[in-house]
PDB file of N, CA and C in Angstrom:
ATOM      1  N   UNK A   1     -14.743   0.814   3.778  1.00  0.00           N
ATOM      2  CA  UNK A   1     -13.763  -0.249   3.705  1.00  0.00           C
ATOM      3  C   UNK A   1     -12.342   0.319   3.614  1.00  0.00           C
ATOM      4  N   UNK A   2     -12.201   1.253   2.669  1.00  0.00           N
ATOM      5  CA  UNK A   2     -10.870   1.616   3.199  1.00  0.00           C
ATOM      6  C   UNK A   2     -10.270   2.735   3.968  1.00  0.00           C
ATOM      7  N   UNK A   3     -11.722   3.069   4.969  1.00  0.00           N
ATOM      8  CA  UNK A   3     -10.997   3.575   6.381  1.00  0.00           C
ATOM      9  C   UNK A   3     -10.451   2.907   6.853  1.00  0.00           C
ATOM     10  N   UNK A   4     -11.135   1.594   7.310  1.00  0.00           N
ATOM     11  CA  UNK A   4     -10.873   0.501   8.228  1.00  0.00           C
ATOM     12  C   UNK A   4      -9.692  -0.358   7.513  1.00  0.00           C
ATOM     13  N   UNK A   5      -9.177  -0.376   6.275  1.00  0.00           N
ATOM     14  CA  UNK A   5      -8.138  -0.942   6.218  1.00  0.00           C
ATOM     15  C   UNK A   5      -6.977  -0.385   5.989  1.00  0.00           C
ATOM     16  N   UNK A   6      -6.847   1.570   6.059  1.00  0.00           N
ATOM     17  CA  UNK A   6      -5.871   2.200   6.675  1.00  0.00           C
ATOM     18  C   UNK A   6      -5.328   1.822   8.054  1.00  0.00           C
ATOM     19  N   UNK A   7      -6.835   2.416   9.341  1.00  0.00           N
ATOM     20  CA  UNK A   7      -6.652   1.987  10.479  1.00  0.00           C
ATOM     21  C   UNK A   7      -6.354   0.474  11.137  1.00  0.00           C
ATOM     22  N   UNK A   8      -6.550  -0.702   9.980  1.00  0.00           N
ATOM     23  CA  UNK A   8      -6.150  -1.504  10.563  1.00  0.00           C
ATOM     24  C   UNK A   8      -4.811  -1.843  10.433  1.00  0.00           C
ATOM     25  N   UNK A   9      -4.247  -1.390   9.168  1.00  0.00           N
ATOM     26  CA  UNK A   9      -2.884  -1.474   8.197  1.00  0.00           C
ATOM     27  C   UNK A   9      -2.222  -0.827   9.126  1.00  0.00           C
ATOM     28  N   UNK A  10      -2.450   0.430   9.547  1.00  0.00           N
ATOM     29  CA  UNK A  10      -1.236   1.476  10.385  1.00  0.00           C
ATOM     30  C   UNK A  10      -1.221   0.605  11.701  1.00  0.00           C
ATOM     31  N   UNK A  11      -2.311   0.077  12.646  1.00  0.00           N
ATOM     32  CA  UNK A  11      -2.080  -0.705  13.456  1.00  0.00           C
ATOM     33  C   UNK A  11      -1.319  -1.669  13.310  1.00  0.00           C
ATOM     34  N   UNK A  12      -1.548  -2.492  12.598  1.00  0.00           N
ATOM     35  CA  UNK A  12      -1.083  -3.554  12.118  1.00  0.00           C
ATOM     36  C   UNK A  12       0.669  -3.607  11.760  1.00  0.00           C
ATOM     37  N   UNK A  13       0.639  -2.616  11.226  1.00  0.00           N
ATOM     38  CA  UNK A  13       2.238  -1.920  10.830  1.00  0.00           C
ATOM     39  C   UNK A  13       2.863  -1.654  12.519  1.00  0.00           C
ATOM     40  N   UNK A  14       2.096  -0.796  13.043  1.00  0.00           N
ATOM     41  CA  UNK A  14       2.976  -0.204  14.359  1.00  0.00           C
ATOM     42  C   UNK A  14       3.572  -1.497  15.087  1.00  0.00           C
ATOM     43  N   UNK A  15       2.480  -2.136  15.239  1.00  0.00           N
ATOM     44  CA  UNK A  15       1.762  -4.021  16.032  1.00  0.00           C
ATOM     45  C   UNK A  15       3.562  -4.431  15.901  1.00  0.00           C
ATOM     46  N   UNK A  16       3.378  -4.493  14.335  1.00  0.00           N
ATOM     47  CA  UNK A  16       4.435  -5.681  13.968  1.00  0.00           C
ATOM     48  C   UNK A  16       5.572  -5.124  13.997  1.00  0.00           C
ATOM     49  N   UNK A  17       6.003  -3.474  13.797  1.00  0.00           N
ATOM     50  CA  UNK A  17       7.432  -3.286  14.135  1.00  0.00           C
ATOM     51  C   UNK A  17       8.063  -2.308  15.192  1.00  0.00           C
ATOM     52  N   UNK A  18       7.073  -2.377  15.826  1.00  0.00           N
ATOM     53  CA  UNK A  18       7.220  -1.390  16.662  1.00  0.00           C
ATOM     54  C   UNK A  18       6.573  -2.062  18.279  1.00  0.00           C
ATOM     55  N   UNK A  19       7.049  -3.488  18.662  1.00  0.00           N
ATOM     56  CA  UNK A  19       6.213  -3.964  19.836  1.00  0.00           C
ATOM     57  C   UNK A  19       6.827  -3.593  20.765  1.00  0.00           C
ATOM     58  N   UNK A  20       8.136  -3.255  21.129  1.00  0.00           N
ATOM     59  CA  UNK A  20       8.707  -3.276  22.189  1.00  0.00           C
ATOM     60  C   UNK A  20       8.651  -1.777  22.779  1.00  0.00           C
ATOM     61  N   UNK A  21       9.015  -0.587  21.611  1.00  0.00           N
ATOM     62  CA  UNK A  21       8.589   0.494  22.005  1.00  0.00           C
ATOM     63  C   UNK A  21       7.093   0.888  22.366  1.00  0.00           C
ATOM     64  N   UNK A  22       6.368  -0.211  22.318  1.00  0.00           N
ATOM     65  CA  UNK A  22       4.656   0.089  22.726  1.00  0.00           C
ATOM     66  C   UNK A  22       4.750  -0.470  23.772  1.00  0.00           C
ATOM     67  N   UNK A  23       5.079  -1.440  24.291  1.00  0.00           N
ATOM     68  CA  UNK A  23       5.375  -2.340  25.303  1.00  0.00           C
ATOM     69  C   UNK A  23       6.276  -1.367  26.269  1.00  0.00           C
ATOM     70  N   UNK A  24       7.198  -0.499  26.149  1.00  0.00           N
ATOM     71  CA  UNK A  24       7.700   0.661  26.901  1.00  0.00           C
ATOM     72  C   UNK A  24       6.613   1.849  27.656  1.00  0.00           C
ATOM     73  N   UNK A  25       5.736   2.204  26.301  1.00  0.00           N
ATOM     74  CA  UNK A  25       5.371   3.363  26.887  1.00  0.00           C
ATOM     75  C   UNK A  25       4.185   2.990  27.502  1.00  0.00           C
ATOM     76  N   UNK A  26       3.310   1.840  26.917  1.00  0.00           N
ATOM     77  CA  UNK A  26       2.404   1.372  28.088  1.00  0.00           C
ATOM     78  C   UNK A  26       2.610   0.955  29.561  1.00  0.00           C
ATOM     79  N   UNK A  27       4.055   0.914  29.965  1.00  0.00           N
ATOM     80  CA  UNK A  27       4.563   0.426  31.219  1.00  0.00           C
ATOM     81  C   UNK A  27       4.653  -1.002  31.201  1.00  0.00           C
ATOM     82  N   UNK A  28       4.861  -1.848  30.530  1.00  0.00           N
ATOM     83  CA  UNK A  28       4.964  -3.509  30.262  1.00  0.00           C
ATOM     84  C   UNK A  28       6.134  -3.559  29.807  1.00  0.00           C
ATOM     85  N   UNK A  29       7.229  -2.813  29.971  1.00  0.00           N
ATOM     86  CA  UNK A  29       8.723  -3.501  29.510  1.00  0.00           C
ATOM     87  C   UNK A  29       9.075  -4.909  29.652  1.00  0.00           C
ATOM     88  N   UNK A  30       9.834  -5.517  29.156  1.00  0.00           N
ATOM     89  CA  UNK A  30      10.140  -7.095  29.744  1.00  0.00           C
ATOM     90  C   UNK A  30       8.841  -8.019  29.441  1.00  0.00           C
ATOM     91  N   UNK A  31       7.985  -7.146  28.620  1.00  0.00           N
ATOM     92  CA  UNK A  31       6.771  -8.574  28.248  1.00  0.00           C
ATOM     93  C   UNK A  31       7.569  -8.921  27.133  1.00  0.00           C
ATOM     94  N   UNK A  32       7.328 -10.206  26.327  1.00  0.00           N
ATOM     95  CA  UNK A  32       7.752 -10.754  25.548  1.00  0.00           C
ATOM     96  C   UNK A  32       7.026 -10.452  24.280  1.00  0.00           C
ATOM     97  N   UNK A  33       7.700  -9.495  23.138  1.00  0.00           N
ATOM     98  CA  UNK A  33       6.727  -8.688  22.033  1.00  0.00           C
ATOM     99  C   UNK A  33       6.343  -9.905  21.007  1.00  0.00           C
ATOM    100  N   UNK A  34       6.216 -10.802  21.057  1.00  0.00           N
ATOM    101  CA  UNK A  34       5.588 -12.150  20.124  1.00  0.00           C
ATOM    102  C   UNK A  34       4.561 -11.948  19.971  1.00  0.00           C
ATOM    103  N   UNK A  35       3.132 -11.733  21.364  1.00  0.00           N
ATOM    104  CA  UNK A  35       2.041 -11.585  21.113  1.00  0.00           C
ATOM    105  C   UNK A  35       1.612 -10.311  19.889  1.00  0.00           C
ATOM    106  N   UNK A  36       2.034  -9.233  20.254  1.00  0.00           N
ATOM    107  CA  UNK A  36       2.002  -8.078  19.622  1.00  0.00           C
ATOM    108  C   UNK A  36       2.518  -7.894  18.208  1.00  0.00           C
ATOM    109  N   UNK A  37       3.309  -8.999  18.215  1.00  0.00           N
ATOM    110  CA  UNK A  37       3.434  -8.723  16.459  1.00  0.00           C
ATOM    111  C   UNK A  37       3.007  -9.730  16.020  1.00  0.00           C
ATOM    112  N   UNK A  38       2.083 -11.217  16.778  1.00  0.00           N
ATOM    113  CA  UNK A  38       1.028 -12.075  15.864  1.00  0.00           C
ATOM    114  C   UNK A  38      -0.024 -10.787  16.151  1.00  0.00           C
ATOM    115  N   UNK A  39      -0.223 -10.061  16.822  1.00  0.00           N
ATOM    116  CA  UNK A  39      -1.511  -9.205  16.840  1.00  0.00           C
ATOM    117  C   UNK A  39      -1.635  -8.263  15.709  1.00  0.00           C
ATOM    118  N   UNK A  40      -0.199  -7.447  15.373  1.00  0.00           N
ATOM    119  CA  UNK A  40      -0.166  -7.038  14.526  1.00  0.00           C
ATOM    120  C   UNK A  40      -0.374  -7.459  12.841  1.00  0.00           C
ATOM    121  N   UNK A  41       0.441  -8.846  13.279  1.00  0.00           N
ATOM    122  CA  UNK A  41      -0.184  -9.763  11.817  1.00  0.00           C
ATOM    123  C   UNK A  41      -1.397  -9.858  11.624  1.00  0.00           C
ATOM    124  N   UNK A  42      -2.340 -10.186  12.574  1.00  0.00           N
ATOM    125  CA  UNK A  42      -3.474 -10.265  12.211  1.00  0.00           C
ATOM    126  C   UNK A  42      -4.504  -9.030  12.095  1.00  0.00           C
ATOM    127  N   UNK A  43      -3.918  -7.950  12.380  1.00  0.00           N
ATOM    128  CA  UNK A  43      -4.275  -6.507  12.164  1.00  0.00           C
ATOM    129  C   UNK A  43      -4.229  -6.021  10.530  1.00  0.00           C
ATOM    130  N   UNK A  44      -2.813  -6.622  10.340  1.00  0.00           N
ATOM    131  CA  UNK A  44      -2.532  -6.020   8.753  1.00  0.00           C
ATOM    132  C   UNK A  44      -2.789  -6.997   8.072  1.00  0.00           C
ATOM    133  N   UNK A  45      -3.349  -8.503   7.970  1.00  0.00           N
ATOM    134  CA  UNK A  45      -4.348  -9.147   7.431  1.00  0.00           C
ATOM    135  C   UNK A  45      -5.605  -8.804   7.069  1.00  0.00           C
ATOM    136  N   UNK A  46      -6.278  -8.325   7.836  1.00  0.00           N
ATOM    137  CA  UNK A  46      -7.547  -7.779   8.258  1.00  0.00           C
ATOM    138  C   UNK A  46      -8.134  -6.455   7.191  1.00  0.00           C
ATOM    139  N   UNK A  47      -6.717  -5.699   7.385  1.00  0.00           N
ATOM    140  CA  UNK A  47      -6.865  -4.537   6.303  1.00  0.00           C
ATOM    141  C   UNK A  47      -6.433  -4.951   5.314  1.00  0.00           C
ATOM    142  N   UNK A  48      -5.957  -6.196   4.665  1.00  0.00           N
ATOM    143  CA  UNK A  48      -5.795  -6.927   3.377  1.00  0.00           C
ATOM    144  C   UNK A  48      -7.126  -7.236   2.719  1.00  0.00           C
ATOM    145  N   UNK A  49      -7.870  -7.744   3.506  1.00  0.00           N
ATOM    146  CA  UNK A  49      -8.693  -8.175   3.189  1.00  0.00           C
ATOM    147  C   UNK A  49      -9.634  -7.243   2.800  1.00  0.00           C
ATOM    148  N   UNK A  50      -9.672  -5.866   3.942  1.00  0.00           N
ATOM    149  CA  UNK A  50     -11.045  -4.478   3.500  1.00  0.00           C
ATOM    150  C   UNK A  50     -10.312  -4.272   2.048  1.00  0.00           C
ATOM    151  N   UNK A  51      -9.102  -3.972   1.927  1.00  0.00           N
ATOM    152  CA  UNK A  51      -8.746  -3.285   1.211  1.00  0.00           C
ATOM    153  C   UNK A  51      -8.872  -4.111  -0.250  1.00  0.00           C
ATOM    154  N   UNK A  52      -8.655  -5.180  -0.405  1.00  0.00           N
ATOM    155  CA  UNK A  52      -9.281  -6.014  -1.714  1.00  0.00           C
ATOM    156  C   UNK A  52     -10.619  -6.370  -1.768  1.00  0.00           C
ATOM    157  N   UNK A  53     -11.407  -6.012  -0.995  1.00  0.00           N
ATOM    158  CA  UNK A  53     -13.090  -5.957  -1.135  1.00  0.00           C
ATOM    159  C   UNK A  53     -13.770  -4.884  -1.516  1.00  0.00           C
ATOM    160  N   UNK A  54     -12.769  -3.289  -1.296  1.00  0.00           N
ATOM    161  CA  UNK A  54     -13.064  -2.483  -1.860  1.00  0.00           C
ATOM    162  C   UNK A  54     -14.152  -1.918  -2.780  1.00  0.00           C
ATOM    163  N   UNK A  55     -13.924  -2.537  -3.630  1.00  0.00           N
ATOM    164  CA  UNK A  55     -14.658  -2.555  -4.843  1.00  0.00           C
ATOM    165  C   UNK A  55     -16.306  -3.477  -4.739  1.00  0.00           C
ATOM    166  N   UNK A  56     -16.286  -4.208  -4.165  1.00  0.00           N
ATOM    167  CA  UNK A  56     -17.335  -5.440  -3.943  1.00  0.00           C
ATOM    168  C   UNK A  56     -18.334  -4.854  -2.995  1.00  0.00           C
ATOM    169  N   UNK A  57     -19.573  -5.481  -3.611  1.00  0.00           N
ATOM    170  CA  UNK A  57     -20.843  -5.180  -2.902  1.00  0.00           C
ATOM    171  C   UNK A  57     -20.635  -5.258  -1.131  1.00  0.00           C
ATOM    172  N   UNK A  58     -20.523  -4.737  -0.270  1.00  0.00           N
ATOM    173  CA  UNK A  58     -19.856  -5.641   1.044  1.00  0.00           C
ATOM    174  C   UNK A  58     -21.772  -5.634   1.362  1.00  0.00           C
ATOM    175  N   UNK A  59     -21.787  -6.614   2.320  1.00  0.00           N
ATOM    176  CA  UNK A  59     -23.079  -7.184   2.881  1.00  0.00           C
ATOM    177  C   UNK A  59     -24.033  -8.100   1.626  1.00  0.00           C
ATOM    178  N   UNK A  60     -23.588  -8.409   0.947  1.00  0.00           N
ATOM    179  CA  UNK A  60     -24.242  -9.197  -1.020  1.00  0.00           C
ATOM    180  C   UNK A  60     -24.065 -10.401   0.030  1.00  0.00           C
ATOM    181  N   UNK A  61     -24.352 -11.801  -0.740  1.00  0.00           N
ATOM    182  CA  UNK A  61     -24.328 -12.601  -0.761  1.00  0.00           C
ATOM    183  C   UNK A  61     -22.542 -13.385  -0.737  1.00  0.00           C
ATOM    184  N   UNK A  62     -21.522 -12.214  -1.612  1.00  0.00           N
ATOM    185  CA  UNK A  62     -20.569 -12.843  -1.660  1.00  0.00           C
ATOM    186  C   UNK A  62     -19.698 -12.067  -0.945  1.00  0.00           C
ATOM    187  N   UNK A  63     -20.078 -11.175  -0.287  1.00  0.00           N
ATOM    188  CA  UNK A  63     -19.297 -10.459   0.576  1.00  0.00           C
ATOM    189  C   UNK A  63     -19.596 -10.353   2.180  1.00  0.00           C
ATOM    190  N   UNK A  64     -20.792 -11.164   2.397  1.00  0.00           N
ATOM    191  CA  UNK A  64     -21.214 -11.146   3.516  1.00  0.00           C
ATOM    192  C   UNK A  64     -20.380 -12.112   4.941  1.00  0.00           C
ATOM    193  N   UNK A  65     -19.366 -12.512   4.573  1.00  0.00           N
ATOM    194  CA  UNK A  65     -18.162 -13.134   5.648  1.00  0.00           C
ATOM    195  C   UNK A  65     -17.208 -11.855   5.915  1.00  0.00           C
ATOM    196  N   UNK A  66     -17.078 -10.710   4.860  1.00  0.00           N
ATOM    197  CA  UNK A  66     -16.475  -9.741   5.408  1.00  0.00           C
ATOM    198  C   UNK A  66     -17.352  -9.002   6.030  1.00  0.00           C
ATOM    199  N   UNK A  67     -18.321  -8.750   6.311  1.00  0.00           N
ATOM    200  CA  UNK A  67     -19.067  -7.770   6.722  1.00  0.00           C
ATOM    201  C   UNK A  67     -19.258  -8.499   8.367  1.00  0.00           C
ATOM    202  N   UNK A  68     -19.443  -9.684   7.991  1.00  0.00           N
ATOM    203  CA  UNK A  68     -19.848 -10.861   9.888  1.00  0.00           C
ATOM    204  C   UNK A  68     -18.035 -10.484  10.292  1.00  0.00           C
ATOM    205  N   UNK A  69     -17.195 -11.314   9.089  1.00  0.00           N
ATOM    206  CA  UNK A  69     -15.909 -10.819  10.334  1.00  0.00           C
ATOM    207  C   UNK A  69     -15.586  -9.349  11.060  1.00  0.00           C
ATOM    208  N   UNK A  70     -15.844  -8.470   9.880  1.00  0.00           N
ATOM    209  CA  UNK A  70     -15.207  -6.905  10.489  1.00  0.00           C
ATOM    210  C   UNK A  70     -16.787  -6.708  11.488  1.00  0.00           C
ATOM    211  N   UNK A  71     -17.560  -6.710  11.782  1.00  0.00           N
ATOM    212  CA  UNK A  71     -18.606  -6.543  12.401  1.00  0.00           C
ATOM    213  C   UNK A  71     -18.116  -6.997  13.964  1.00  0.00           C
ATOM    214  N   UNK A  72     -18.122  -8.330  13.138  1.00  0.00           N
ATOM    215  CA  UNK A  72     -17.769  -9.117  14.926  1.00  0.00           C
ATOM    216  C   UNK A  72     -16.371  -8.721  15.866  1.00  0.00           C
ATOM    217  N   UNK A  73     -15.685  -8.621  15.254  1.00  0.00           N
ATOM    218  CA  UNK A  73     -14.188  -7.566  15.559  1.00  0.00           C
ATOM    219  C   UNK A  73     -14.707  -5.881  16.119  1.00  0.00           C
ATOM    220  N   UNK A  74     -15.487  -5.586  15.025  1.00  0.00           N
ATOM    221  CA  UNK A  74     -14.971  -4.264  15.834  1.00  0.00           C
ATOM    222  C   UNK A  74     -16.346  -4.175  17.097  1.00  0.00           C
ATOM    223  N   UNK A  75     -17.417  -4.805  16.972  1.00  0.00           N
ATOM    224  CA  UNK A  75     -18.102  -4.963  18.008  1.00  0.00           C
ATOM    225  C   UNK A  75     -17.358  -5.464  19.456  1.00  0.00           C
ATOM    226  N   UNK A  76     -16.458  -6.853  19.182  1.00  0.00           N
ATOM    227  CA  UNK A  76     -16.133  -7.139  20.851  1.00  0.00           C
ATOM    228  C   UNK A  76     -15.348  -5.760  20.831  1.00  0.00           C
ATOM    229  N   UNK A  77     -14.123  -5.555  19.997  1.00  0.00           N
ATOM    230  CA  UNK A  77     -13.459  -4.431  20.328  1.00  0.00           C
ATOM    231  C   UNK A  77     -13.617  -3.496  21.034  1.00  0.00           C
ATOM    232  N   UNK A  78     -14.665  -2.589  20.563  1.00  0.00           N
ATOM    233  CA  UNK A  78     -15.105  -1.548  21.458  1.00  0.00           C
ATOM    234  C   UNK A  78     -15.889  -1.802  22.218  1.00  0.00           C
ATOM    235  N   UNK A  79     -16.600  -3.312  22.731  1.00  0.00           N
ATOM    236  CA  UNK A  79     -16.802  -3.458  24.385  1.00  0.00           C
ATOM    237  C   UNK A  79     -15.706  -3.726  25.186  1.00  0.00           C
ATOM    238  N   UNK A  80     -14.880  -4.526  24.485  1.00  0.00           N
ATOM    239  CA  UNK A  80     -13.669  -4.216  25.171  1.00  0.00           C
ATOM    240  C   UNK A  80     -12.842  -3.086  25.384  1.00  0.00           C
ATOM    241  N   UNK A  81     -13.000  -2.100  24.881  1.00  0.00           N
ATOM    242  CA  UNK A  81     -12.133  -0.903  24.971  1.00  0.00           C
ATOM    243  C   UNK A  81     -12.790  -0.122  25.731  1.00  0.00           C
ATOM    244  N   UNK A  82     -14.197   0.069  25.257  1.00  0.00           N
ATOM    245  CA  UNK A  82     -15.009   0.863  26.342  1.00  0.00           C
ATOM    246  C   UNK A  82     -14.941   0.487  27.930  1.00  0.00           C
ATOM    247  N   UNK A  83     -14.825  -0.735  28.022  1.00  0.00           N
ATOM    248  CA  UNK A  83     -14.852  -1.268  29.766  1.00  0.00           C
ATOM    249  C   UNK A  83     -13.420  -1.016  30.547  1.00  0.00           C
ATOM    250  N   UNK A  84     -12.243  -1.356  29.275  1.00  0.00           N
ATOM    251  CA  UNK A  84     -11.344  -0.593  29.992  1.00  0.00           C
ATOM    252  C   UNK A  84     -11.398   0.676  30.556  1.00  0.00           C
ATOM    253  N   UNK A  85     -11.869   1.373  29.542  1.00  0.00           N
ATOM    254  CA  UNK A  85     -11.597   2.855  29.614  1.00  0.00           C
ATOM    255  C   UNK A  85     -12.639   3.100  30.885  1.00  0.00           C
ATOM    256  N   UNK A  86     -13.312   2.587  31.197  1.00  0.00           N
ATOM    257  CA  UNK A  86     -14.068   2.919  31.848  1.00  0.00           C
ATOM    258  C   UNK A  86     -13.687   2.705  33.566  1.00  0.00           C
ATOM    259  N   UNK A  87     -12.689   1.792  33.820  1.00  0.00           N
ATOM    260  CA  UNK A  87     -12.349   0.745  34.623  1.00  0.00           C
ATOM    261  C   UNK A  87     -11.548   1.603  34.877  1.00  0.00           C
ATOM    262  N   UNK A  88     -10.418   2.351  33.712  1.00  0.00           N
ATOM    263  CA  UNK A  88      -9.030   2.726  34.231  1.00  0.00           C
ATOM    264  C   UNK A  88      -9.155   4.007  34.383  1.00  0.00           C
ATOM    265  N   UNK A  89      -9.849   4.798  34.478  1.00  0.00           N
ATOM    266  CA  UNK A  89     -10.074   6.650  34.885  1.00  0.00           C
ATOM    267  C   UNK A  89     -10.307   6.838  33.536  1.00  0.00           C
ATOM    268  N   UNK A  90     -11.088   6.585  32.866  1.00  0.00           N
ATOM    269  CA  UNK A  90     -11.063   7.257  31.434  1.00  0.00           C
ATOM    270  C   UNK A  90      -9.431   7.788  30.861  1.00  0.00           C
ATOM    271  N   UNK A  91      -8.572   7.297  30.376  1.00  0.00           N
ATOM    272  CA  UNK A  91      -7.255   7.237  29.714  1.00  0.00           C
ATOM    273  C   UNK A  91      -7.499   7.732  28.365  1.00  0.00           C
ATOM    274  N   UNK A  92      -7.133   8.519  27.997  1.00  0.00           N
ATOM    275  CA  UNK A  92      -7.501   8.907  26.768  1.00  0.00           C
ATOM    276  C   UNK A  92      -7.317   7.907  25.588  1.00  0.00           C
ATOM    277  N   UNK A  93      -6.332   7.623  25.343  1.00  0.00           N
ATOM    278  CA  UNK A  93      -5.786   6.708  24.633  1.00  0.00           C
ATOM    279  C   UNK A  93      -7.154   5.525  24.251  1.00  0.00           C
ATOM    280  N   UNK A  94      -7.071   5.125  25.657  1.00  0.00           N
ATOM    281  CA  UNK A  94      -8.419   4.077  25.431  1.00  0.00           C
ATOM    282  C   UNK A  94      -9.627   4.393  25.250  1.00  0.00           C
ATOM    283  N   UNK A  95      -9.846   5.808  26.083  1.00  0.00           N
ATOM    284  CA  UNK A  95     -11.455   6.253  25.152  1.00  0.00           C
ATOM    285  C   UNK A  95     -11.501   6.305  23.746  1.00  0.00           C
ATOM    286  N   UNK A  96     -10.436   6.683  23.273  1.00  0.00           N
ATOM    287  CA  UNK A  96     -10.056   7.360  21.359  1.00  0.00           C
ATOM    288  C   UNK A  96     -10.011   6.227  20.716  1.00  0.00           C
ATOM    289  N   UNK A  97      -9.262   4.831  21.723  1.00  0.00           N
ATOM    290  CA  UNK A  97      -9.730   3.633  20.818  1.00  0.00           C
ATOM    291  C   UNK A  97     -11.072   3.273  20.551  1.00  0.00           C
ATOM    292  N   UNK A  98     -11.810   3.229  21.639  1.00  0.00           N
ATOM    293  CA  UNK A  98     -13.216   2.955  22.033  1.00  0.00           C
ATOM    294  C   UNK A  98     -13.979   3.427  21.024  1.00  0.00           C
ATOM    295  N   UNK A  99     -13.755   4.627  20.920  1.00  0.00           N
ATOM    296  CA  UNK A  99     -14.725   5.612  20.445  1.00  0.00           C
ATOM    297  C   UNK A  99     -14.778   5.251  18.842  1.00  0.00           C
ATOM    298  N   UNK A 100     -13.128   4.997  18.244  1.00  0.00           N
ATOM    299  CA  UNK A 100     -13.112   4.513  17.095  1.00  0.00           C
ATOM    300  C   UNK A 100     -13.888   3.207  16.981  1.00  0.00           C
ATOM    301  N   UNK A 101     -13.639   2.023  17.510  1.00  0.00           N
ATOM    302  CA  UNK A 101     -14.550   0.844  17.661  1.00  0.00           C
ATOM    303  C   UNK A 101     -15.694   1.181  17.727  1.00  0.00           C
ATOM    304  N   UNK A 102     -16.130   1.569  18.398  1.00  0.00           N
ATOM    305  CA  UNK A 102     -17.665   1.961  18.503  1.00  0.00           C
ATOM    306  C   UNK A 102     -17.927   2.152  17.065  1.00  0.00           C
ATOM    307  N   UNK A 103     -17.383   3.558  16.545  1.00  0.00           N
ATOM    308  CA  UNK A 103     -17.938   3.832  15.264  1.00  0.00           C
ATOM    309  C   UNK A 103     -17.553   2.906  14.173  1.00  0.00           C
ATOM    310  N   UNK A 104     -16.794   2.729  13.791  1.00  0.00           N
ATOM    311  CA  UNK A 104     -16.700   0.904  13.018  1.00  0.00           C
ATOM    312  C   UNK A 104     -17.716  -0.009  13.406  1.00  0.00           C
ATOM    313  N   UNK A 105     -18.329  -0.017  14.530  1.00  0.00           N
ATOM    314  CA  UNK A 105     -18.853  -1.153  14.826  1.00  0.00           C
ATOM    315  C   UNK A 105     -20.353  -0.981  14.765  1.00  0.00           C
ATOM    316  N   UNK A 106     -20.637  -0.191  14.772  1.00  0.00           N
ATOM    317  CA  UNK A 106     -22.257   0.637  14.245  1.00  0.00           C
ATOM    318  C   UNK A 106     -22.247   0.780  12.498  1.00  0.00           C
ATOM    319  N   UNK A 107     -21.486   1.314  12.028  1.00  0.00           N
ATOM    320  CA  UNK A 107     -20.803   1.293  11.240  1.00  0.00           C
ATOM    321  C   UNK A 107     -21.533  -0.329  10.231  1.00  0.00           C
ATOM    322  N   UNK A 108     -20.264  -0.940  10.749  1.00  0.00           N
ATOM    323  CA  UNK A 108     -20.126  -2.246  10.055  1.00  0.00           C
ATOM    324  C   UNK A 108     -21.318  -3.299  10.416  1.00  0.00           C
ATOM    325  N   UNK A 109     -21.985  -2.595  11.901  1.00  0.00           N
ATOM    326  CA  UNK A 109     -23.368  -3.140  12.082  1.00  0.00           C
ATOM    327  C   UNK A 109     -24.542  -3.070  11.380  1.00  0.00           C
ATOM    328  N   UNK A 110     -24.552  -1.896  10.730  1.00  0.00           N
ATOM    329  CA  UNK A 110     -25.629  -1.300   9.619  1.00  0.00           C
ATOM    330  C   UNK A 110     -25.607  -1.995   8.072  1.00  0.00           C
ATOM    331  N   UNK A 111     -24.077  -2.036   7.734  1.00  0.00           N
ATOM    332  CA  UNK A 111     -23.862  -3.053   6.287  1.00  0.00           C
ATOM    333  C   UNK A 111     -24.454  -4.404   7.179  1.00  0.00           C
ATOM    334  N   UNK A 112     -24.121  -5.249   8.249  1.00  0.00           N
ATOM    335  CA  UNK A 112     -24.280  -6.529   8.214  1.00  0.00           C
ATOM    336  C   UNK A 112     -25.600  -6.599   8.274  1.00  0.00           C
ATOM    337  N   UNK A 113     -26.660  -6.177   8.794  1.00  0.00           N
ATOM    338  CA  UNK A 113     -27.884  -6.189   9.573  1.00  0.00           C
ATOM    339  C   UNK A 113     -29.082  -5.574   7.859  1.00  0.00           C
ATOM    340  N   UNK A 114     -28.874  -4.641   7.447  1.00  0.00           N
ATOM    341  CA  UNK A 114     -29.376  -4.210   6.366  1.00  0.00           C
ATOM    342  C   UNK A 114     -29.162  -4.986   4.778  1.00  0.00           C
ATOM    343  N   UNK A 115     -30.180  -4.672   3.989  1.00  0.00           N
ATOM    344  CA  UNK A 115     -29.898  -5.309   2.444  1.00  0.00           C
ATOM    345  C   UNK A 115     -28.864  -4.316   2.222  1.00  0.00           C
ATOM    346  N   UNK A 116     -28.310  -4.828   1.087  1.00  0.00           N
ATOM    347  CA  UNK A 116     -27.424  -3.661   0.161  1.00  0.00           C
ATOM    348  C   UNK A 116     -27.777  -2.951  -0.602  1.00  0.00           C
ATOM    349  N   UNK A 117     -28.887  -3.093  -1.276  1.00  0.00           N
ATOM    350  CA  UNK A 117     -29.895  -2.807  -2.515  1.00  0.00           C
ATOM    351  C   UNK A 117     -30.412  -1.992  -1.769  1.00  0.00           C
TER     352      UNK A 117
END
């Protein structure tokens, strides 16, 4: 839990103040950075949430909406990242995302799918 709510926090951080210089080096200048910093909001939400569950049984009975949300996130994620990457010549960038999703998402598949006990 608080890998994933570093990595989502630093995302989340870059997301929200840093859209236009991401929007540069990806080659999308002139997009309009709104999306990217609600994306980012909801990035550094996300790691609000790992990061105050911390402590808590994750996959219990009372923690089991964090375990379905971060599950279900980082699962589409890294099918989505993987198909890019796959689509666009393997880009590093997007394999290294992928690869992170993936492992979050196996990961966070094993707490949701398994008891805790």
């Amino acid at each position: 839990m608080v890998i994933s709510a570093f990595f989502m926090g630093s995302a989340g951080l870059l997301l929200s103040f840093f859209p236009q210089e991401l929007l540069t080096y990806w080659g999308v200048a002139g997009t309009p950075p709104v999306f990217l910093q609600l994306l980012g909001a909801l990035y550094f939400s996300f790691a609000m949430v790992n990061w105050t569950a911390k402590a808590n049984l994750i996959g219990g009975i009372y923690s089991r909406p964090i375990s379905t949300g971060n599950f279900a996130h980082f699962l589409i994620g890294s099918l989505a990242f993987d198909k890019l990457a796959f689509i666009s010549s393997f880009h590093p960038a997007l394999v290294g995302a992928g690869l992170i999703y993936s492992i979050f998402a196996i990961l966070f598949g094993y707490v949701f799918f398994t008891h805790p006990g």
